[in-house]
Protein backbone atom coordinates (compact mmCIF):
# COMPACT_ATOMS: atom_id res chain seq x y z
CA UNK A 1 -24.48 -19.69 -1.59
CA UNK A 2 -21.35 -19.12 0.77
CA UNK A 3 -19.56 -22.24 -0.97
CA UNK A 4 -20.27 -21.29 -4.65
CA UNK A 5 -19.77 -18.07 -4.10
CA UNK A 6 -15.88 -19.15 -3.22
CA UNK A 7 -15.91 -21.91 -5.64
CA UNK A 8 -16.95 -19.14 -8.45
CA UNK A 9 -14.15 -16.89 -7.19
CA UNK A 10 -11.37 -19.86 -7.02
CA UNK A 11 -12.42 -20.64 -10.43
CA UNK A 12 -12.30 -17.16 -11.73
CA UNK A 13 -8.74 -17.06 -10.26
CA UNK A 14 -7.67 -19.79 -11.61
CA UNK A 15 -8.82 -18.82 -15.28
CA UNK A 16 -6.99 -15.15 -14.76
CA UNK A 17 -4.05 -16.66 -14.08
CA UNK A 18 -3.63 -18.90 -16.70
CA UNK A 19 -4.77 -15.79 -18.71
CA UNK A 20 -2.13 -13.51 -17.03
CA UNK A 21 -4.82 -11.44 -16.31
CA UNK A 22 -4.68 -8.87 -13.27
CA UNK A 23 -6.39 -10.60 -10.69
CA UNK A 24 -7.88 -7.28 -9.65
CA UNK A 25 -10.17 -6.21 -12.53
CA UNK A 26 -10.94 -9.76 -13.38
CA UNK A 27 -12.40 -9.87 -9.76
CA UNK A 28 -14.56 -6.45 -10.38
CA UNK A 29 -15.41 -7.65 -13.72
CA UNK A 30 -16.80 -10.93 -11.98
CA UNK A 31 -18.65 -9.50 -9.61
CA UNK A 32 -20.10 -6.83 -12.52
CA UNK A 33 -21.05 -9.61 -14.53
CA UNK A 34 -22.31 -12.35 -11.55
CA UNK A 35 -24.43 -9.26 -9.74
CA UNK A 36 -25.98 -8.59 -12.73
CA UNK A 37 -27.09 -12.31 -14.05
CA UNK A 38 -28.86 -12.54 -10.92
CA UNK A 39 -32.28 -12.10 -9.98
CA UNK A 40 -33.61 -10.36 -7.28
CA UNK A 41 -33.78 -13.25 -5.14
CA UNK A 42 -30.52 -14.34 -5.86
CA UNK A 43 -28.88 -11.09 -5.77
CA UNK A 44 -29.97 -11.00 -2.02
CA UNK A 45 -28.64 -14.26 -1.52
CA UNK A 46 -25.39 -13.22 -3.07
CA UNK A 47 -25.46 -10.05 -1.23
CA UNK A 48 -25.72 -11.85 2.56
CA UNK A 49 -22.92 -14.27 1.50
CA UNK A 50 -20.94 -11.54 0.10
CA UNK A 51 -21.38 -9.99 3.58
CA UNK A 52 -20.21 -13.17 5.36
CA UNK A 53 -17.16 -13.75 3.05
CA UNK A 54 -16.46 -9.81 3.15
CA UNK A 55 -14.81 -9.07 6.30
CA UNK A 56 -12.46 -12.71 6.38
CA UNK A 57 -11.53 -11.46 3.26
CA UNK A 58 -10.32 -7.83 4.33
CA UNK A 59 -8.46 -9.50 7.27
CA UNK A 60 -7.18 -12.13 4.82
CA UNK A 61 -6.10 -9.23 2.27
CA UNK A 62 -4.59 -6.96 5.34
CA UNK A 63 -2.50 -9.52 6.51
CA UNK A 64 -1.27 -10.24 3.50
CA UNK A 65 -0.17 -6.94 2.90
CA UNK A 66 1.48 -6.42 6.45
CA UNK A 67 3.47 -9.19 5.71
CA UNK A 68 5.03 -7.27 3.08
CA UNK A 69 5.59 -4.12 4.66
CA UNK A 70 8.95 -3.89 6.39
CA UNK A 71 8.15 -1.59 9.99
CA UNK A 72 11.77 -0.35 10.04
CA UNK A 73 11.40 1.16 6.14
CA UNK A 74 8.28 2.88 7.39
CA UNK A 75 9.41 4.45 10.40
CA UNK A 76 12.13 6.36 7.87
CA UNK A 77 11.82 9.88 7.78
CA UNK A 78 11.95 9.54 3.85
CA UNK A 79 8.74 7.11 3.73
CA UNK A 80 7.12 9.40 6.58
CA UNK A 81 7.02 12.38 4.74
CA UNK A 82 6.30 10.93 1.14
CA UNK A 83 3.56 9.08 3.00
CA UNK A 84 2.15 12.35 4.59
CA UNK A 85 2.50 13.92 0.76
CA UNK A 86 0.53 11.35 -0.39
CA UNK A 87 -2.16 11.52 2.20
CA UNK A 88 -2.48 15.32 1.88
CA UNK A 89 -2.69 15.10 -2.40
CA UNK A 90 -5.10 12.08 -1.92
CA UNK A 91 -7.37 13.57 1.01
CA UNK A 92 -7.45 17.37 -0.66
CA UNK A 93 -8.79 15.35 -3.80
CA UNK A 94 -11.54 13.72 -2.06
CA UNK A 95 -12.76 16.74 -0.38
CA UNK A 96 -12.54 18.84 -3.16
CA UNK A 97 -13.71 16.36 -5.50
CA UNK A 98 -17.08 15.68 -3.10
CA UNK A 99 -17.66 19.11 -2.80
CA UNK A 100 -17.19 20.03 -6.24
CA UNK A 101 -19.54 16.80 -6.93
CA UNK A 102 -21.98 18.03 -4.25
CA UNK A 103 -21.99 21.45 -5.80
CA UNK A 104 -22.44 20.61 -9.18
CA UNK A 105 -25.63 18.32 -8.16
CA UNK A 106 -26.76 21.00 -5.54
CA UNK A 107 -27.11 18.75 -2.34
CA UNK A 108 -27.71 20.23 0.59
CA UNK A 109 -25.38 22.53 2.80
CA UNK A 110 -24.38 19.20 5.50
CA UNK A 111 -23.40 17.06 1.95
CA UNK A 112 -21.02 19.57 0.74
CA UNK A 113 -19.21 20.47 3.75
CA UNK A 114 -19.10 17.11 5.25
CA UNK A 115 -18.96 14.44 2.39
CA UNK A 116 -15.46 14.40 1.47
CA UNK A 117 -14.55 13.92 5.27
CA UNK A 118 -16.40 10.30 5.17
CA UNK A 119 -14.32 9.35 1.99
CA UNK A 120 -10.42 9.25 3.39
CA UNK A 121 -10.76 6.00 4.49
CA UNK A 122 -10.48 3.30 2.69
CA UNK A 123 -6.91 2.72 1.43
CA UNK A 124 -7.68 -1.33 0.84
CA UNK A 125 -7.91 0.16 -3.19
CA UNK A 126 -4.95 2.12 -2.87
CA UNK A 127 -2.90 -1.06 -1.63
CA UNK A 128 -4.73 -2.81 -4.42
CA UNK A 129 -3.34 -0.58 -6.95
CA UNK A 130 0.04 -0.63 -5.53
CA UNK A 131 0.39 -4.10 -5.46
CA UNK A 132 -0.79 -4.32 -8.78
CA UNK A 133 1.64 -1.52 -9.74
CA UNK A 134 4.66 -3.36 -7.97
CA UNK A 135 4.25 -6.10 -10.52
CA UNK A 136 5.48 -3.76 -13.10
CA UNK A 137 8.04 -1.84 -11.83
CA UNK A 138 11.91 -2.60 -11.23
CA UNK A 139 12.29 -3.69 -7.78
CA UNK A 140 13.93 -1.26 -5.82
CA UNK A 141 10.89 0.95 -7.27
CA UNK A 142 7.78 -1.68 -6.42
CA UNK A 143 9.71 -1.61 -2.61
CA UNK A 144 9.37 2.38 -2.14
CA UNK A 145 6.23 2.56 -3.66
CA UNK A 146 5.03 -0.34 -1.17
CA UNK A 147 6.58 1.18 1.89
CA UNK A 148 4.99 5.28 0.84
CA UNK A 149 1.45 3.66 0.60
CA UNK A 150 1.77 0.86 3.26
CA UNK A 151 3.11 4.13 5.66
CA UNK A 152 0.43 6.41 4.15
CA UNK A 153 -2.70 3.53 4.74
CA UNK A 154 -1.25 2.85 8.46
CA UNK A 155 -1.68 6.61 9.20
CA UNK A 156 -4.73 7.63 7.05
CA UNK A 157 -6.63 4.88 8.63
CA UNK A 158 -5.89 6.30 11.77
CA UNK A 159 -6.83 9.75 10.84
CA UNK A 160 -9.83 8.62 8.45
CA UNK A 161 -11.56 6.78 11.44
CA UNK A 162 -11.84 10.42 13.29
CA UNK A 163 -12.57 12.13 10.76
CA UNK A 164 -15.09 10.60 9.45
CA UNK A 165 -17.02 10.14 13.14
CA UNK A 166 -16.53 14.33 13.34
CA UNK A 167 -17.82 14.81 9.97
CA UNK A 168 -21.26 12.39 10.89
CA UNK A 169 -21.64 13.70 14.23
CA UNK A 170 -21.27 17.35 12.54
CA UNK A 171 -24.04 16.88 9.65
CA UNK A 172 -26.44 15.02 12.51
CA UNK A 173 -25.98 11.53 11.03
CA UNK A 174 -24.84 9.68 13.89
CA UNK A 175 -27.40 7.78 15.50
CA UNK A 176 -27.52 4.60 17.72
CA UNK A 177 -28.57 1.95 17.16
CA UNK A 178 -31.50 2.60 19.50
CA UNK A 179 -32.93 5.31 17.06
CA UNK A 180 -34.04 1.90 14.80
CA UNK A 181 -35.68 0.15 17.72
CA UNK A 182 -32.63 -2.48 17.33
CA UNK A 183 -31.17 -2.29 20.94
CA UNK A 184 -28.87 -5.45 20.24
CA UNK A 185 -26.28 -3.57 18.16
């Protein structure tokens, strides 16, 4: 399942970019359409290959865009505090968008007030976006929008990983592995 799982995704590739289709939403619209063609049994299938391929791929993808980034750029007190701007506007929306969304569905207390805290991670979408976005613009434009969100995902991923342990260990959902009578984790 491993190799046609990568065969299907070379394939796909290869068909968006003789299409000059984004490579991005023709790989969510593959995965929409291949989860969903699948029976149970093969969705599971699918699923522990996906898990296999899934964190190559994020080192893959993260390496990738290092390479890109230029350190020096970065460390400028420009990128610094457009990057913290950008952190602050993007973190403020996912906590008040999760507890607005918790709210509105009336989960409990713990959801509300700790939700939004387990959502700053994750900037692999925002890099997604931005490379995708520094296809489009003038150069000198794709650079400073690649250095604001490269500097923003180095130091939100930092922050992210603490904040979301406080905000599990705060609403009493950290538990070891122990607690599932799986000691080997």
């Amino acid at each position: 399942m491993i190799l046609v799982t990568i065969l299907i995704i070379l394939v796909t590739m290869a068909v968006g970019i003789a299409l000059h289709a984004e490579l991005l939403i023709t790989g969510i619209i593959l995965g929409l359409v291949l989860f969903n063609m699948l029976d149970e049994p093969q969705r599971e299938l699918f699923q522990a290959a996906n898990a296999k391929l899934i964190g190559a791929s994020l080192i893959f993808f993260l390496i990738l865009i290092g390479g890109t980034l230029d350190i020096t750029a970065i460390l400028s007190l420009a990128a610094l505090g457009m990057a913290l701007v950008y952190i602050i506007l993007r973190g403020g929306g996912k906590l008040l968008g999760a507890w607005l969304g918790a709210t509105v569905t009336k989960a409990e207390p713990t959801v509300r007030k700790y939700l939004g805290f387990t959502l700053l991670a994750a900037a692999g979408v925002s890099l997604s976006f931005a490379g995708v976005a520094t296809t489009f613009l003038p150069d000198d434009m794709a650079s400073q929008l690649g250095i604001i969100i490269g500097a923003a995902a180095l130091i939100n991923e930092v922050i992210a990983v603490f904040a979301t342990q406080w905000a599990f260990k705060r609403a009493g959902e950290m538990y070891q592995a122990s607690d599932y009578g799986d000691d080997t984790a």
